[in-house]
C-alpha atoms as a PDB file:
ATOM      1  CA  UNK A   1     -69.126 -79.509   1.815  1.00  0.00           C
ATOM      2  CA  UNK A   2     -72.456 -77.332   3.266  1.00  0.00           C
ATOM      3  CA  UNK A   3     -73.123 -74.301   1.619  1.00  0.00           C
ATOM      4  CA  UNK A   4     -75.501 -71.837   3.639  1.00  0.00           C
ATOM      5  CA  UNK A   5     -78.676 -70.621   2.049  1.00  0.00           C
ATOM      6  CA  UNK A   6     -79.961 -67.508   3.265  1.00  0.00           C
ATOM      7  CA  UNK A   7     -83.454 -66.195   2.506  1.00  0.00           C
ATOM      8  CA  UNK A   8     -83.990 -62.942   4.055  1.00  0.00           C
ATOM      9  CA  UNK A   9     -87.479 -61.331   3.038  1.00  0.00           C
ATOM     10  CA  UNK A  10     -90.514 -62.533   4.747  1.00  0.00           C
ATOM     11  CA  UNK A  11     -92.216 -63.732   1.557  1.00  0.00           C
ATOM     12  CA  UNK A  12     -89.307 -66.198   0.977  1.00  0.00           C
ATOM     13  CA  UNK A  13     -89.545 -67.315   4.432  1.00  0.00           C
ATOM     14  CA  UNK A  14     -93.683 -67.574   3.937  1.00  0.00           C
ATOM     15  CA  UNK A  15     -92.975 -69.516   1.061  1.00  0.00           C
ATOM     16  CA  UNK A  16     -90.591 -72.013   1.902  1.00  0.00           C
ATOM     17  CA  UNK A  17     -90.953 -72.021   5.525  1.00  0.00           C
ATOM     18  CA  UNK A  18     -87.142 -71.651   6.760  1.00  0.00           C
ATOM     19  CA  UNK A  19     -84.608 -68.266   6.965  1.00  0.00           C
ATOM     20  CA  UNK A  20     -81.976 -69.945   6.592  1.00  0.00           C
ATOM     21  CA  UNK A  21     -80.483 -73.158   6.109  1.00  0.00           C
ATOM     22  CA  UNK A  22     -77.454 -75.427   5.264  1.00  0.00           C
ATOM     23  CA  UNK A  23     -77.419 -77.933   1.867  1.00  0.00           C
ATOM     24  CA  UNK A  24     -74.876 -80.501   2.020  1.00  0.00           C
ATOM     25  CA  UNK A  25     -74.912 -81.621  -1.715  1.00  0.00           C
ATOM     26  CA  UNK A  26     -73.854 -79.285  -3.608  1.00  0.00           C
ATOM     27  CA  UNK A  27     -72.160 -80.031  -6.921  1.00  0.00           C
ATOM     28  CA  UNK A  28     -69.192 -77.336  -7.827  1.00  0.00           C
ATOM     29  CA  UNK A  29     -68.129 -75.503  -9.878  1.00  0.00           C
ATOM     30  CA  UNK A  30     -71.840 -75.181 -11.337  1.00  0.00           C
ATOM     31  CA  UNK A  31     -73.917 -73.107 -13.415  1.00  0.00           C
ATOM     32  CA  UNK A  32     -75.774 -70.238 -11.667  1.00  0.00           C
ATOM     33  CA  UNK A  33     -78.920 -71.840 -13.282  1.00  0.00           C
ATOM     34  CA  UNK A  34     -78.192 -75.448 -12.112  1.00  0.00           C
ATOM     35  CA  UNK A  35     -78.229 -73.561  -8.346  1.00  0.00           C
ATOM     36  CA  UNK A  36     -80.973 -72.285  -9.028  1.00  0.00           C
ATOM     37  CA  UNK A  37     -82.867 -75.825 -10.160  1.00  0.00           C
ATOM     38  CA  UNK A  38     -81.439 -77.105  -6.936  1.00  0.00           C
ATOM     39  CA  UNK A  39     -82.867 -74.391  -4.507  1.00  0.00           C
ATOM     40  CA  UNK A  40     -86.380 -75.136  -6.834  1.00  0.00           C
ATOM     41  CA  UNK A  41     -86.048 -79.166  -5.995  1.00  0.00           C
ATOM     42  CA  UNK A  42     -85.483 -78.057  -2.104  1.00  0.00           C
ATOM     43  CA  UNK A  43     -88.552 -75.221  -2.274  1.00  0.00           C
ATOM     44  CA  UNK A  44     -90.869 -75.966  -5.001  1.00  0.00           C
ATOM     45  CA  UNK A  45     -92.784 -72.554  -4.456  1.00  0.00           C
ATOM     46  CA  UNK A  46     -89.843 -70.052  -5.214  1.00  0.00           C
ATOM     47  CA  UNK A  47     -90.415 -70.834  -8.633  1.00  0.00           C
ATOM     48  CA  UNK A  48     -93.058 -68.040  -8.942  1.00  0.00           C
ATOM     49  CA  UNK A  49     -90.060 -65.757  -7.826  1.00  0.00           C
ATOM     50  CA  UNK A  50     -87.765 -67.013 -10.919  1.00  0.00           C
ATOM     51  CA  UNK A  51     -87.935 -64.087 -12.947  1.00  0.00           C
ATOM     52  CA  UNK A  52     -88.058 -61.420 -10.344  1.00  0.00           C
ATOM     53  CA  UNK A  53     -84.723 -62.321  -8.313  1.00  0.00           C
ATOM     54  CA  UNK A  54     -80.744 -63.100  -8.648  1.00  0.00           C
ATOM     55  CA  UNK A  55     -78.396 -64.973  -6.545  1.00  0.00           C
ATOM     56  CA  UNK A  56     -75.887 -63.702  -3.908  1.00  0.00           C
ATOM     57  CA  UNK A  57     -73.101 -65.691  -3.957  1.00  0.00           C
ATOM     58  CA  UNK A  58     -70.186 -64.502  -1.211  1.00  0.00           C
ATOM     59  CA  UNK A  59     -72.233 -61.392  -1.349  1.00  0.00           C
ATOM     60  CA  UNK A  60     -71.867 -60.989  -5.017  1.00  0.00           C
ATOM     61  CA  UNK A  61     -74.635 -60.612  -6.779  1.00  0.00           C
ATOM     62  CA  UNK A  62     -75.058 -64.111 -10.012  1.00  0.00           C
ATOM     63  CA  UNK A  63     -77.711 -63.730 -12.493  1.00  0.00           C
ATOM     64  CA  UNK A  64     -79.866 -67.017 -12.623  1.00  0.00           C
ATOM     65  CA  UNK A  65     -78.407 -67.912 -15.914  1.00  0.00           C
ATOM     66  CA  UNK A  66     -75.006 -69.946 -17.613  1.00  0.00           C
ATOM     67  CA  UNK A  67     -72.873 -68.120 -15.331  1.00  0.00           C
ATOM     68  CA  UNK A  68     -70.666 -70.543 -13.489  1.00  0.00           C
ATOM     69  CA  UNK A  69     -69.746 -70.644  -9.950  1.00  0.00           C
ATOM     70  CA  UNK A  70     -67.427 -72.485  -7.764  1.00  0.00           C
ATOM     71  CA  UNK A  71     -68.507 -73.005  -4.062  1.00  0.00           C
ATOM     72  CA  UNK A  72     -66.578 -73.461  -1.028  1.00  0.00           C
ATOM     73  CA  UNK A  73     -67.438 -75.608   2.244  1.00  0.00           C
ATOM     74  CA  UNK A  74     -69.292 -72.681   4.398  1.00  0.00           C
ATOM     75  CA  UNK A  75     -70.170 -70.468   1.391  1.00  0.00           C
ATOM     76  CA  UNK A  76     -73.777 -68.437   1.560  1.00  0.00           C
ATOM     77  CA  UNK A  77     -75.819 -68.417  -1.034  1.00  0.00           C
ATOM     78  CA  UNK A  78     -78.459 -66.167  -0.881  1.00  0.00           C
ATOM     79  CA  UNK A  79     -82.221 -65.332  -3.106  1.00  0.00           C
ATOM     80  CA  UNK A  80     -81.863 -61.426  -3.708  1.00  0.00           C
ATOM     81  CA  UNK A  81     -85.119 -59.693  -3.927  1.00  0.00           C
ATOM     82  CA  UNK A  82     -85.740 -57.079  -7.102  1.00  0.00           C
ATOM     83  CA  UNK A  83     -83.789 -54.224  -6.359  1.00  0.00           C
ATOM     84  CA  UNK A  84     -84.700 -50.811  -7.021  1.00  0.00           C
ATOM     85  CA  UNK A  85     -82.523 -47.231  -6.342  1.00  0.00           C
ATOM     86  CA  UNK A  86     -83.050 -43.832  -5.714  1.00  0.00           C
END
């Protein structure tokens, strides 16, 4: 199973130097948090980004949390920036 990881603001790209890229190992179903720890392992310097972003899972948006998610071969997964409206 690959899932695709999508990071699509330049200061993700600045900080882990890809836009977008495929993980093979990926344990599922798992925690929205344990994700999270996994993208960290891959890109050590989104960590200053924890507390600012969520996770887009088959464009739905996952708090970084306990939630729980189950992944498919081919699924994106992608680091939301802070949203604002208006």
């Amino acid at each position: 199973m690959f899932v695709s990881l999508c990071l699509n603001t330049q200061i993700y790209v600045e900080l882990t130097g890809v836009k977008q890229e495929d993980i093979v190992a990926v344990p599922t179903p798992i925690s929205s948090l344990d994700l999270w720890s996994l993208l960290l392992q891959r890109h050590p310097r989104l960590s200053v980004l924890q507390d600012q972003v969520v996770l887009a899972v088959r464009q739905h948006y996952v708090a970084i949390g306990d939630q729980v998610v189950t992944l498919g071969d081919g699924d994106e997964v992608a680091v939301v920036p802070p949203l604002s409206g208006g």
